[in-house]
PDB file of N, CA and C in Angstrom:
ATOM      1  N   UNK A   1      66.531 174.894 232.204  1.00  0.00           N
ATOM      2  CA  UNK A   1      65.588 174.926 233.297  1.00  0.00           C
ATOM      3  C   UNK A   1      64.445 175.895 232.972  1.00  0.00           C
ATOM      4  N   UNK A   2      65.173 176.806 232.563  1.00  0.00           N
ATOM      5  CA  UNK A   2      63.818 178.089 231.673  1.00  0.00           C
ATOM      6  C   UNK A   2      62.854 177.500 231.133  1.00  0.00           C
ATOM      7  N   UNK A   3      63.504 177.200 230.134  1.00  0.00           N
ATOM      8  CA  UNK A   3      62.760 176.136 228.752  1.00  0.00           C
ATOM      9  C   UNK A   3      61.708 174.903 229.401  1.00  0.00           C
ATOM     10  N   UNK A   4      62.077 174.026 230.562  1.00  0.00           N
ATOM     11  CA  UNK A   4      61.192 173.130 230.868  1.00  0.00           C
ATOM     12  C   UNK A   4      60.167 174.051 231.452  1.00  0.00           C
ATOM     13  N   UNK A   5      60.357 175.030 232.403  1.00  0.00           N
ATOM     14  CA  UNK A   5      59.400 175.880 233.226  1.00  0.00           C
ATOM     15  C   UNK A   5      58.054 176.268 232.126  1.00  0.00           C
ATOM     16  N   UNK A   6      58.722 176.933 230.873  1.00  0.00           N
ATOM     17  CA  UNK A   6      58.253 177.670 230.267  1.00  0.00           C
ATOM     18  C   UNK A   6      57.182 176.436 229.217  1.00  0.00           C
ATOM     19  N   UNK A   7      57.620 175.592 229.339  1.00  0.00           N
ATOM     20  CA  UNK A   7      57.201 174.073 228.506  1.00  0.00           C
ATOM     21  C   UNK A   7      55.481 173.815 229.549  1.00  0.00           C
ATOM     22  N   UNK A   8      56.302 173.568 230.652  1.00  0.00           N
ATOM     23  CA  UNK A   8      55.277 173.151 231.817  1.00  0.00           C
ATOM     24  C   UNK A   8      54.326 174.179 231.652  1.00  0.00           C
ATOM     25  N   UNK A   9      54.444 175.454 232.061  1.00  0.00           N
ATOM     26  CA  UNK A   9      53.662 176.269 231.891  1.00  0.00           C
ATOM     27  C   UNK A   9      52.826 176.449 230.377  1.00  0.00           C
ATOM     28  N   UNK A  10      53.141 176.197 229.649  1.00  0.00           N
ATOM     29  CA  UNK A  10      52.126 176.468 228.435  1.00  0.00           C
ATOM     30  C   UNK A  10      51.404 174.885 228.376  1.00  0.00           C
ATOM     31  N   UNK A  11      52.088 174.368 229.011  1.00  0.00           N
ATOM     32  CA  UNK A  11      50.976 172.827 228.775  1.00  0.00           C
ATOM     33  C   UNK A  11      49.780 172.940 229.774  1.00  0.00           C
ATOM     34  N   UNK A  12      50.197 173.594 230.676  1.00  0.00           N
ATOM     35  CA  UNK A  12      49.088 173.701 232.044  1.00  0.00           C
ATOM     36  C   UNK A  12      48.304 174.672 231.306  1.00  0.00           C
ATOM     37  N   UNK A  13      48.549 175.597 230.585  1.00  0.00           N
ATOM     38  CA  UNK A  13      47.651 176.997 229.774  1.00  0.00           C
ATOM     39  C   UNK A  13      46.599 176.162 229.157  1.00  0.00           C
ATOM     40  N   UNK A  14      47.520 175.128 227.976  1.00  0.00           N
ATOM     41  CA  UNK A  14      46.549 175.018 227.141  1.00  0.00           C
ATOM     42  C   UNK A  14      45.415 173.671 227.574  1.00  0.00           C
ATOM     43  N   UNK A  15      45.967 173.365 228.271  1.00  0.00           N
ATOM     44  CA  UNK A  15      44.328 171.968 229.476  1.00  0.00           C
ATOM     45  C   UNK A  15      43.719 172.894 230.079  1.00  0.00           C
ATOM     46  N   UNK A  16      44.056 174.011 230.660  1.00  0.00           N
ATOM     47  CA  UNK A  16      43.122 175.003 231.294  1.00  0.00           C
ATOM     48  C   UNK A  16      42.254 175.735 230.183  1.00  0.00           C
ATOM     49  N   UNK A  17      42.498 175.796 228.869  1.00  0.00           N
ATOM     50  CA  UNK A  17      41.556 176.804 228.113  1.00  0.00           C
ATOM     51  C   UNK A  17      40.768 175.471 227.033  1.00  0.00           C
ATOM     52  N   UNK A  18      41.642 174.132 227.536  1.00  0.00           N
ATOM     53  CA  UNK A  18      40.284 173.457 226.295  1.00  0.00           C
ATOM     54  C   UNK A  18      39.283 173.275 227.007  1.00  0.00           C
ATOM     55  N   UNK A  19      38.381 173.123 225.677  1.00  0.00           N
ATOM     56  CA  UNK A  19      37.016 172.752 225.740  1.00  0.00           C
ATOM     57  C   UNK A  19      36.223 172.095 226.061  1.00  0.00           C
ATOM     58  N   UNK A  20      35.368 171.616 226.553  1.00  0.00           N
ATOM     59  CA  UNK A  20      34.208 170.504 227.034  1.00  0.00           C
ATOM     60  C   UNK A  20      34.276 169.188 226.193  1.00  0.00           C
ATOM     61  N   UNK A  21      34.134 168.183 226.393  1.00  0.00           N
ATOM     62  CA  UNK A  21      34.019 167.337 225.779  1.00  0.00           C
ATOM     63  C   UNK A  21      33.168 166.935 224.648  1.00  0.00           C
ATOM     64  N   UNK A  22      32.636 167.137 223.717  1.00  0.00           N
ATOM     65  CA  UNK A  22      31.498 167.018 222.904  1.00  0.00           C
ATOM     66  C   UNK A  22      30.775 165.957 223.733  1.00  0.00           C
ATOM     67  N   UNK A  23      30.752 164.811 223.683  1.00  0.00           N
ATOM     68  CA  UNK A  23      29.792 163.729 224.248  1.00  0.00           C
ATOM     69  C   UNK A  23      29.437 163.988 225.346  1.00  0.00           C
ATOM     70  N   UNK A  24      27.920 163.570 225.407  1.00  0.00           N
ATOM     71  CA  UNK A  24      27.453 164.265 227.232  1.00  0.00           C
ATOM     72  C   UNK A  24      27.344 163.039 227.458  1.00  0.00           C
ATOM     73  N   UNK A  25      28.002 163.378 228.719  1.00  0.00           N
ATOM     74  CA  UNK A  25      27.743 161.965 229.894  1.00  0.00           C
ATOM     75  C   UNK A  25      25.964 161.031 230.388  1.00  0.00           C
ATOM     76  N   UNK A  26      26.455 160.111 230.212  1.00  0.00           N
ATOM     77  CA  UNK A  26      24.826 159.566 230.341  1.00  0.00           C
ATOM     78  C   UNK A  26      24.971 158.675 231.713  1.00  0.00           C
ATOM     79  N   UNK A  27      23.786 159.727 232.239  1.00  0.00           N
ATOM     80  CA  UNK A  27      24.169 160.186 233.884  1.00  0.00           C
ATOM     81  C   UNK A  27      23.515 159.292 234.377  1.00  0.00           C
ATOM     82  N   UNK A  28      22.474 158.234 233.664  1.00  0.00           N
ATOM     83  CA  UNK A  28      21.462 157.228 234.007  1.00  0.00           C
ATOM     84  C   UNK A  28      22.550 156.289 234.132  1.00  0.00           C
ATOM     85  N   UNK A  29      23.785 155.800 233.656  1.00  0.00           N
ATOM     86  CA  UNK A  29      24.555 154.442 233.629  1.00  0.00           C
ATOM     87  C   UNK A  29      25.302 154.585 234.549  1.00  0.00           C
ATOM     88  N   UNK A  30      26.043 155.965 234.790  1.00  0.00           N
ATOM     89  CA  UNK A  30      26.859 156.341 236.237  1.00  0.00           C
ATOM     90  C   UNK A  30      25.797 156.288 237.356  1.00  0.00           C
ATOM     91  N   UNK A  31      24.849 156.841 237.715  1.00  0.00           N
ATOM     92  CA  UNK A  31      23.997 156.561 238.863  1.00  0.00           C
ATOM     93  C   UNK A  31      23.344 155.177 238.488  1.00  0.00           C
ATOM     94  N   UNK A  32      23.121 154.330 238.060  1.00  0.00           N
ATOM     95  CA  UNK A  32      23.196 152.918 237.801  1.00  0.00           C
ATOM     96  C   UNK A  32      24.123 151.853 238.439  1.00  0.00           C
ATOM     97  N   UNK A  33      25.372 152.638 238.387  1.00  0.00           N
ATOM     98  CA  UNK A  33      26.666 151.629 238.428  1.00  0.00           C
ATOM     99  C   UNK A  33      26.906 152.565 240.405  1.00  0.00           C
ATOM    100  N   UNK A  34      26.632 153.687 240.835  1.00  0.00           N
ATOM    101  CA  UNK A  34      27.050 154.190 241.913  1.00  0.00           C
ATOM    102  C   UNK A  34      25.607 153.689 243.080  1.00  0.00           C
ATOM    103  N   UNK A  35      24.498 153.122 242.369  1.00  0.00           N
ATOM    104  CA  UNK A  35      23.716 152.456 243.042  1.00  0.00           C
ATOM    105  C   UNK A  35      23.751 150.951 243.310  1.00  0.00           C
ATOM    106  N   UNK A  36      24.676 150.361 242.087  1.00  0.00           N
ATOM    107  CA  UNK A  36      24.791 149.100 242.130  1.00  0.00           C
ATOM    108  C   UNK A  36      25.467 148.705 243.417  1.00  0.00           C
ATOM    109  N   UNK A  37      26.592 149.642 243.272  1.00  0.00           N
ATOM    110  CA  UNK A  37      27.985 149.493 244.110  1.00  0.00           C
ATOM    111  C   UNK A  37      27.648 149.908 245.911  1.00  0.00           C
ATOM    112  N   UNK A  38      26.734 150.486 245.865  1.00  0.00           N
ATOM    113  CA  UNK A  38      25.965 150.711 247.584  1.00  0.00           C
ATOM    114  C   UNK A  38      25.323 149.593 247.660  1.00  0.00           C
ATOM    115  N   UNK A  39      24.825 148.793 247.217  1.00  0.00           N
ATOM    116  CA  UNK A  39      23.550 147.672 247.242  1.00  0.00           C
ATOM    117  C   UNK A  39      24.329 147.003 247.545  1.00  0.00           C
ATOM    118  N   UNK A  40      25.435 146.541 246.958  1.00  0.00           N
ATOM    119  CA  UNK A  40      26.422 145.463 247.180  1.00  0.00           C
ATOM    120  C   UNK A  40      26.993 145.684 248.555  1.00  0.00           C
ATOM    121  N   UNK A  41      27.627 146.561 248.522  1.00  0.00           N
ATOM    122  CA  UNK A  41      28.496 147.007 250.124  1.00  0.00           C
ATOM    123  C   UNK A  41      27.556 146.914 250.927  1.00  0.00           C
ATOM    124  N   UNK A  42      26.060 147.499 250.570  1.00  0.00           N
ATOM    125  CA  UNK A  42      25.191 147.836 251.716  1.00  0.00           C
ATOM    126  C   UNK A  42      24.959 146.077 252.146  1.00  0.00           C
ATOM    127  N   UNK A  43      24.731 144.981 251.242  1.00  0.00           N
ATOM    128  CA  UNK A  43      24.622 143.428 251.448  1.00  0.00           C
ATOM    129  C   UNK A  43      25.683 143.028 251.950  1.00  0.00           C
ATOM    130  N   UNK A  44      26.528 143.058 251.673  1.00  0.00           N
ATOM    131  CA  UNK A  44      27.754 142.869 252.423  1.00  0.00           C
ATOM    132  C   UNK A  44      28.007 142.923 254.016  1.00  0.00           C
ATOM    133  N   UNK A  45      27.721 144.258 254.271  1.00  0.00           N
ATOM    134  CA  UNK A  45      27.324 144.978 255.473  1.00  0.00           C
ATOM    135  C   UNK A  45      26.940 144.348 256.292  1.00  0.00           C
ATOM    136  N   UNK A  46      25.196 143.963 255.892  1.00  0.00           N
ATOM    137  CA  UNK A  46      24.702 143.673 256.474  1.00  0.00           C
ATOM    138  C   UNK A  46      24.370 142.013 256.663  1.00  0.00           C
ATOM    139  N   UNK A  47      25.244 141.120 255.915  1.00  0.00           N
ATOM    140  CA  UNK A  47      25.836 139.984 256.369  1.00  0.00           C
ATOM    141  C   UNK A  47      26.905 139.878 257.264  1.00  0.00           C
ATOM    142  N   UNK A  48      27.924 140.749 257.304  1.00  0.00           N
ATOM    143  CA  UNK A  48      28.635 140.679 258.750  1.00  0.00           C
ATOM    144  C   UNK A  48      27.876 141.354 259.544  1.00  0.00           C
ATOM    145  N   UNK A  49      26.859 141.872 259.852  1.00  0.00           N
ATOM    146  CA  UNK A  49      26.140 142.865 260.869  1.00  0.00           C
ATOM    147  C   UNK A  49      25.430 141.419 261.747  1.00  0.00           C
ATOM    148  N   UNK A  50      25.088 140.647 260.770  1.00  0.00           N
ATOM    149  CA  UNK A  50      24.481 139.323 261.171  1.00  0.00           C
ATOM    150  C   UNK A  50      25.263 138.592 262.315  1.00  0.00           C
ATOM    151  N   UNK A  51      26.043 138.431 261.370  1.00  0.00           N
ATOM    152  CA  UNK A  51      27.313 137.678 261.395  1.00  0.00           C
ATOM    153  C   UNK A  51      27.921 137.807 262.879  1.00  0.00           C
ATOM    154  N   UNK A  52      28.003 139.079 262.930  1.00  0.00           N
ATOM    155  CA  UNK A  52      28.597 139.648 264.429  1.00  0.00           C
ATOM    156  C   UNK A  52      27.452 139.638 265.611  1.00  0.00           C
ATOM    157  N   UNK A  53      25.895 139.511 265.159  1.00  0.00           N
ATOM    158  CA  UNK A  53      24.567 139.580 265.959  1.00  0.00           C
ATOM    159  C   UNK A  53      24.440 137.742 266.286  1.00  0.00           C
ATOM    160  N   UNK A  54      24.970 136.837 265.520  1.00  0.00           N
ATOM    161  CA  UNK A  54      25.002 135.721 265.652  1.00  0.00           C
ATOM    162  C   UNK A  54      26.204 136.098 266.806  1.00  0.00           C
ATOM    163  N   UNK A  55      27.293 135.961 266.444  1.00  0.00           N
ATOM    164  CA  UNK A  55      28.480 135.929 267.512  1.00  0.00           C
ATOM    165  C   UNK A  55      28.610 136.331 268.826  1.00  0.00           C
ATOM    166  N   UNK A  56      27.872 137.410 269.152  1.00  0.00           N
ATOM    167  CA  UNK A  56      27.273 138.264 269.785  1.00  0.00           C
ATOM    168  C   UNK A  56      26.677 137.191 270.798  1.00  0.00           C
ATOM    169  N   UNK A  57      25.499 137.090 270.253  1.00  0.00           N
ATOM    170  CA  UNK A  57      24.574 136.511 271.115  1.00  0.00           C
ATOM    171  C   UNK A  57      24.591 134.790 271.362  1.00  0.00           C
ATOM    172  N   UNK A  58      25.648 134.087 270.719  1.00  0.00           N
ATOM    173  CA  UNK A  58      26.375 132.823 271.670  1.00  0.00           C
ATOM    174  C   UNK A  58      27.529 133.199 272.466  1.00  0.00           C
ATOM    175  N   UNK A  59      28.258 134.742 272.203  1.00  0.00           N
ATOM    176  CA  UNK A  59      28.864 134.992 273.626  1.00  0.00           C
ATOM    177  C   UNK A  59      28.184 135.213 274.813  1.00  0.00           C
ATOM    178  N   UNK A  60      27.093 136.026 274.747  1.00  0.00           N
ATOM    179  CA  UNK A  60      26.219 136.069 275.506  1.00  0.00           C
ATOM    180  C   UNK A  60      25.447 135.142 276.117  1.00  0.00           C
ATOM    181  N   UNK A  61      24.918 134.574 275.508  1.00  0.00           N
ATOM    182  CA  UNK A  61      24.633 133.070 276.039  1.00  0.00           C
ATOM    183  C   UNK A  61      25.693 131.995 276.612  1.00  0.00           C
ATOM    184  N   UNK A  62      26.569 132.091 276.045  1.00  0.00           N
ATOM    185  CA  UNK A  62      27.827 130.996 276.283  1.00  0.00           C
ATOM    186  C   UNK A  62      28.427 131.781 277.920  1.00  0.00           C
ATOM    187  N   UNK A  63      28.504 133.153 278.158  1.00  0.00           N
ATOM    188  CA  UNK A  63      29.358 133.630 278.956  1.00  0.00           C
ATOM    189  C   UNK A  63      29.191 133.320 280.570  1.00  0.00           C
ATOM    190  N   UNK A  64      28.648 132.367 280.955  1.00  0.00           N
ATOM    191  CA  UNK A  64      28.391 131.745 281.941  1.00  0.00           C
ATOM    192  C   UNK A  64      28.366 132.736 283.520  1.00  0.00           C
ATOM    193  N   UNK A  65      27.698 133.667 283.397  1.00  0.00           N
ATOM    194  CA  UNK A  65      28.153 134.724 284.797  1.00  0.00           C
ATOM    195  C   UNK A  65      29.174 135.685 284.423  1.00  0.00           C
ATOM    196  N   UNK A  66      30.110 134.825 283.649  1.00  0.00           N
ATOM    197  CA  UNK A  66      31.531 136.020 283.663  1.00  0.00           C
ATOM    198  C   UNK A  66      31.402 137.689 283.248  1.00  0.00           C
ATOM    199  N   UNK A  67      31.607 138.725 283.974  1.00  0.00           N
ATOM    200  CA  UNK A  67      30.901 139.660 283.673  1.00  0.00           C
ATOM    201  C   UNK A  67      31.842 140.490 282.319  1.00  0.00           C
ATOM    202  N   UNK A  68      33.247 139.797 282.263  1.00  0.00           N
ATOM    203  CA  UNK A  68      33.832 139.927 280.967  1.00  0.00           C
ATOM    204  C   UNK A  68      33.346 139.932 279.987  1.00  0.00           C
ATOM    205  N   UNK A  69      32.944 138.749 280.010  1.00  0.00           N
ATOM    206  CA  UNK A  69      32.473 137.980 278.423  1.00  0.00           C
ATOM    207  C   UNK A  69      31.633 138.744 278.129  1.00  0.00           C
ATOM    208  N   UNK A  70      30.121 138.752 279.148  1.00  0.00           N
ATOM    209  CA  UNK A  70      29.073 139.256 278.892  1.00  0.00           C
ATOM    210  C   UNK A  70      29.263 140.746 278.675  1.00  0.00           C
ATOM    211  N   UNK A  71      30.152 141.367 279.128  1.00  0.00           N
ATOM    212  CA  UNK A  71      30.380 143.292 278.737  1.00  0.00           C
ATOM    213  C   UNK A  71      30.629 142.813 277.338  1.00  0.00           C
ATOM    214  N   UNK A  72      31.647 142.065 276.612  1.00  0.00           N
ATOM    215  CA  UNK A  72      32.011 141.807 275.257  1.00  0.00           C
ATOM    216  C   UNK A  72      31.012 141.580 274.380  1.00  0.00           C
ATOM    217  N   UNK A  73      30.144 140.562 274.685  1.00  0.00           N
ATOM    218  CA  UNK A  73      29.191 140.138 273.978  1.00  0.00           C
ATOM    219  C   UNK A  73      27.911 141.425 273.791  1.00  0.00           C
ATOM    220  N   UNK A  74      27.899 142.042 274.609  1.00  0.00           N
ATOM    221  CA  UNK A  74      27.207 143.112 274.950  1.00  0.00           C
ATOM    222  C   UNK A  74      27.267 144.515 273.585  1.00  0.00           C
ATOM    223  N   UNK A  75      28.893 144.485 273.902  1.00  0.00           N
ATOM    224  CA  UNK A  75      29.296 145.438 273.095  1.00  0.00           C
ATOM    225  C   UNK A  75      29.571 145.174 271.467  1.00  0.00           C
ATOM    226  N   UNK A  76      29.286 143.665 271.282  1.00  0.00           N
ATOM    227  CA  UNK A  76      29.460 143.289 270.065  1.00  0.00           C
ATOM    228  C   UNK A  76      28.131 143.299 269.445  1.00  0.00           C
ATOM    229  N   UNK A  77      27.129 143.289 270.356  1.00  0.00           N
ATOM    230  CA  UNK A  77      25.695 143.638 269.998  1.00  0.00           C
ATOM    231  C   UNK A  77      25.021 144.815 269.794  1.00  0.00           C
ATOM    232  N   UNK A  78      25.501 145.676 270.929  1.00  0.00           N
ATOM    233  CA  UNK A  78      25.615 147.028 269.680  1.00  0.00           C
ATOM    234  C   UNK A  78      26.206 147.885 269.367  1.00  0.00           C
ATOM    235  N   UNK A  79      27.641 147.553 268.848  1.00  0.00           N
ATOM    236  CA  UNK A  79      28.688 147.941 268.247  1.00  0.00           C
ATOM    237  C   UNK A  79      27.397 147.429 266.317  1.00  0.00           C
ATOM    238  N   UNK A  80      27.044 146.517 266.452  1.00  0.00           N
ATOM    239  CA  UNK A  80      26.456 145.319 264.982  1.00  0.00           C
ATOM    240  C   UNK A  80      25.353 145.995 265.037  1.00  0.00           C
ATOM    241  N   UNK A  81      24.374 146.570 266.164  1.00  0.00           N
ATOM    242  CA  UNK A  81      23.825 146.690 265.418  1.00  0.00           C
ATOM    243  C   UNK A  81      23.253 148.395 265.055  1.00  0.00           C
ATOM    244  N   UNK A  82      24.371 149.186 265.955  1.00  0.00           N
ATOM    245  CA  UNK A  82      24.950 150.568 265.355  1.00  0.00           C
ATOM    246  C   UNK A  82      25.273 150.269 263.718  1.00  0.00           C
ATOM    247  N   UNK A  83      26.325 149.687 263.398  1.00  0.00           N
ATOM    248  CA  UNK A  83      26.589 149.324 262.148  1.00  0.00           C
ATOM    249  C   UNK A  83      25.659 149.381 260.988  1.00  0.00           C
ATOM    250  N   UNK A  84      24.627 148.365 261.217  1.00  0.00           N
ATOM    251  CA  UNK A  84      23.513 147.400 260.964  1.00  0.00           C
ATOM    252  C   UNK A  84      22.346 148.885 260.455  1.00  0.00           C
ATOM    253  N   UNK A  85      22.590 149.995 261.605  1.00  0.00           N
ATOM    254  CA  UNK A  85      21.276 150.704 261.314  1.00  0.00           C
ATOM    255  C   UNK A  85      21.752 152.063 260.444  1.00  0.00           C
ATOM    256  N   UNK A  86      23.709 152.192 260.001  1.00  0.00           N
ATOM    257  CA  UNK A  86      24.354 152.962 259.468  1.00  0.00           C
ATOM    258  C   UNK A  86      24.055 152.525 257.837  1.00  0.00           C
ATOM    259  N   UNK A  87      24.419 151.100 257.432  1.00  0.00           N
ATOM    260  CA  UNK A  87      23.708 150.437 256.778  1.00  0.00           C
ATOM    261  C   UNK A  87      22.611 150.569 256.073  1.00  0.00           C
ATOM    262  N   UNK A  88      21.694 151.076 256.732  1.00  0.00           N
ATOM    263  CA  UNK A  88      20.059 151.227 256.261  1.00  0.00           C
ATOM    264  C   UNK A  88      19.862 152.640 255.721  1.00  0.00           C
ATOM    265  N   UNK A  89      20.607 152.958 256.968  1.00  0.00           N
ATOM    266  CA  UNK A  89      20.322 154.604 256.758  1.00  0.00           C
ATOM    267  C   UNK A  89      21.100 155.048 255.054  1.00  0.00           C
ATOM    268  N   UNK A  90      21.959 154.404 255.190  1.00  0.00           N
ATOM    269  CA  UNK A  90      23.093 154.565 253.506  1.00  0.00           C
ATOM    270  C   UNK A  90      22.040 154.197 252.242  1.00  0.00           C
ATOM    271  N   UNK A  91      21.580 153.268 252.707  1.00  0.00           N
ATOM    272  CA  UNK A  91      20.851 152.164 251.534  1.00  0.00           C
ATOM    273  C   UNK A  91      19.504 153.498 251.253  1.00  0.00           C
ATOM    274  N   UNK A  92      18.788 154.262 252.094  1.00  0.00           N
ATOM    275  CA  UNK A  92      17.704 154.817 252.518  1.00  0.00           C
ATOM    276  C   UNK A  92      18.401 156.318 251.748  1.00  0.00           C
ATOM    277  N   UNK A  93      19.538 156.522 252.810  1.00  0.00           N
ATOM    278  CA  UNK A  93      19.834 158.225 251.591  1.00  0.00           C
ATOM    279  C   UNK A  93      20.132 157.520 250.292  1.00  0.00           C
ATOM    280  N   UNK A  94      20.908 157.008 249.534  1.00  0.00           N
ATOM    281  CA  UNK A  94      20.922 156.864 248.026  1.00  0.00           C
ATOM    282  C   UNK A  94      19.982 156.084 247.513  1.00  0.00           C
ATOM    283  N   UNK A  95      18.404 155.875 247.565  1.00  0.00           N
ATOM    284  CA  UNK A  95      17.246 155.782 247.404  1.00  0.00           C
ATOM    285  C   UNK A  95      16.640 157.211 247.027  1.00  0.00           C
ATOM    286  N   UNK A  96      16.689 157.774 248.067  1.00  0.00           N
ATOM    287  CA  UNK A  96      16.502 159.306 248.530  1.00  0.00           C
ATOM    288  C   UNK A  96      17.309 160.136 246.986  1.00  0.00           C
ATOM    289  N   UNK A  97      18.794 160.294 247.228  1.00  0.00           N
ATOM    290  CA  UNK A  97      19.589 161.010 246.230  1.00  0.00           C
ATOM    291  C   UNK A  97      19.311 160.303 244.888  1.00  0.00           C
ATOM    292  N   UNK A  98      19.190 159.253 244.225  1.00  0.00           N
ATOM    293  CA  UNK A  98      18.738 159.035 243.411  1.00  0.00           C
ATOM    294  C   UNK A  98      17.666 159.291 243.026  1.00  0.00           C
ATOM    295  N   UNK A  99      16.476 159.377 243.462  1.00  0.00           N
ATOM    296  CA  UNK A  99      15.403 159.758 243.326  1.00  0.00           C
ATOM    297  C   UNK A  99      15.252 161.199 243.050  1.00  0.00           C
ATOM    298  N   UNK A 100      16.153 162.093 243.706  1.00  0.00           N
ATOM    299  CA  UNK A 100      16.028 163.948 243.199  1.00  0.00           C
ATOM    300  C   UNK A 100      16.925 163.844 242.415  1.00  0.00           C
ATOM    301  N   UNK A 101      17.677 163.028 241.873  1.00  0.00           N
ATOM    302  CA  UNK A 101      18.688 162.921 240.455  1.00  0.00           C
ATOM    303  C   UNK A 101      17.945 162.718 239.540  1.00  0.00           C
ATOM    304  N   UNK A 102      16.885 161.693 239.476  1.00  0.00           N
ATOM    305  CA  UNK A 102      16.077 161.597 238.580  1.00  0.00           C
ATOM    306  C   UNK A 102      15.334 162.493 238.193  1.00  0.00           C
ATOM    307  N   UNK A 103      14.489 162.858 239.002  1.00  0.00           N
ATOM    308  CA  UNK A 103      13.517 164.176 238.576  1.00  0.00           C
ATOM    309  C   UNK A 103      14.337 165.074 238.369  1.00  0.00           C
ATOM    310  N   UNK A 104      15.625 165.218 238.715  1.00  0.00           N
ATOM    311  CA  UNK A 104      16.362 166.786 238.330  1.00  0.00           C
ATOM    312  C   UNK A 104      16.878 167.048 237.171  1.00  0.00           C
ATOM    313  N   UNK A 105      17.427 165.871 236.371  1.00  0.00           N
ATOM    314  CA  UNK A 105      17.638 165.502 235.225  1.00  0.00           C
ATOM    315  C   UNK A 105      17.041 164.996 234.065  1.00  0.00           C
ATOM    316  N   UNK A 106      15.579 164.987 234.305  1.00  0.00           N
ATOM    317  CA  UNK A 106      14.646 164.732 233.611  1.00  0.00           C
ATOM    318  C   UNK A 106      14.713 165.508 232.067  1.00  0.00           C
TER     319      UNK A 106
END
């Protein structure tokens, strides 16, 4: 039990005292691939944001007086398009953060 302790412990020593990696990370292909991947989600998004603004508004229309439906339809409109403007705002900061990545890393 010593012996594994004492094992564990010098393996944790010696990952804690190596060195840096020689190769530097090329920070243009990671913020490339972490912008790709917002664009996508952010499209995504904002096809069900639609999606639910369509649904929305034939409950609303469809809900004939019922003051059910119409609270539902109501809340599905802007529940979508809360969503819808979380969406933008995402798409808008990593525009933003990319942009002082660039110049910072210049």
């Amino acid at each position: 039990m010593l012996r594994l302790r004492s094992l564990g412990m010098s393996i944790f020593i010696v990952l804690l005292s190596a060195s840096t990696a020689f190769a530097a990370p090329d920070l243009s292909r990671v913020q490339n691939f972490a912008t790709n991947v917002i664009q996508v989600l952010v499209t995504i998004a904002g096809l069900l944001a639609a999606g639910f603004f369509v649904m929305g508004g034939i409950g609303y229309i469809t809900s004939s007086g019922n003051p059910e439906n119409l609270d539902r339809s109501k809340k599905v409109l802007v529940y979508s398009s809360i969503g819808l403007a979380i969406c933008i705002g995402a798409l808008v900061l990593t525009g933003i953060v990319s942009d002082l990545a660039n110049q910072s890393f210049r």
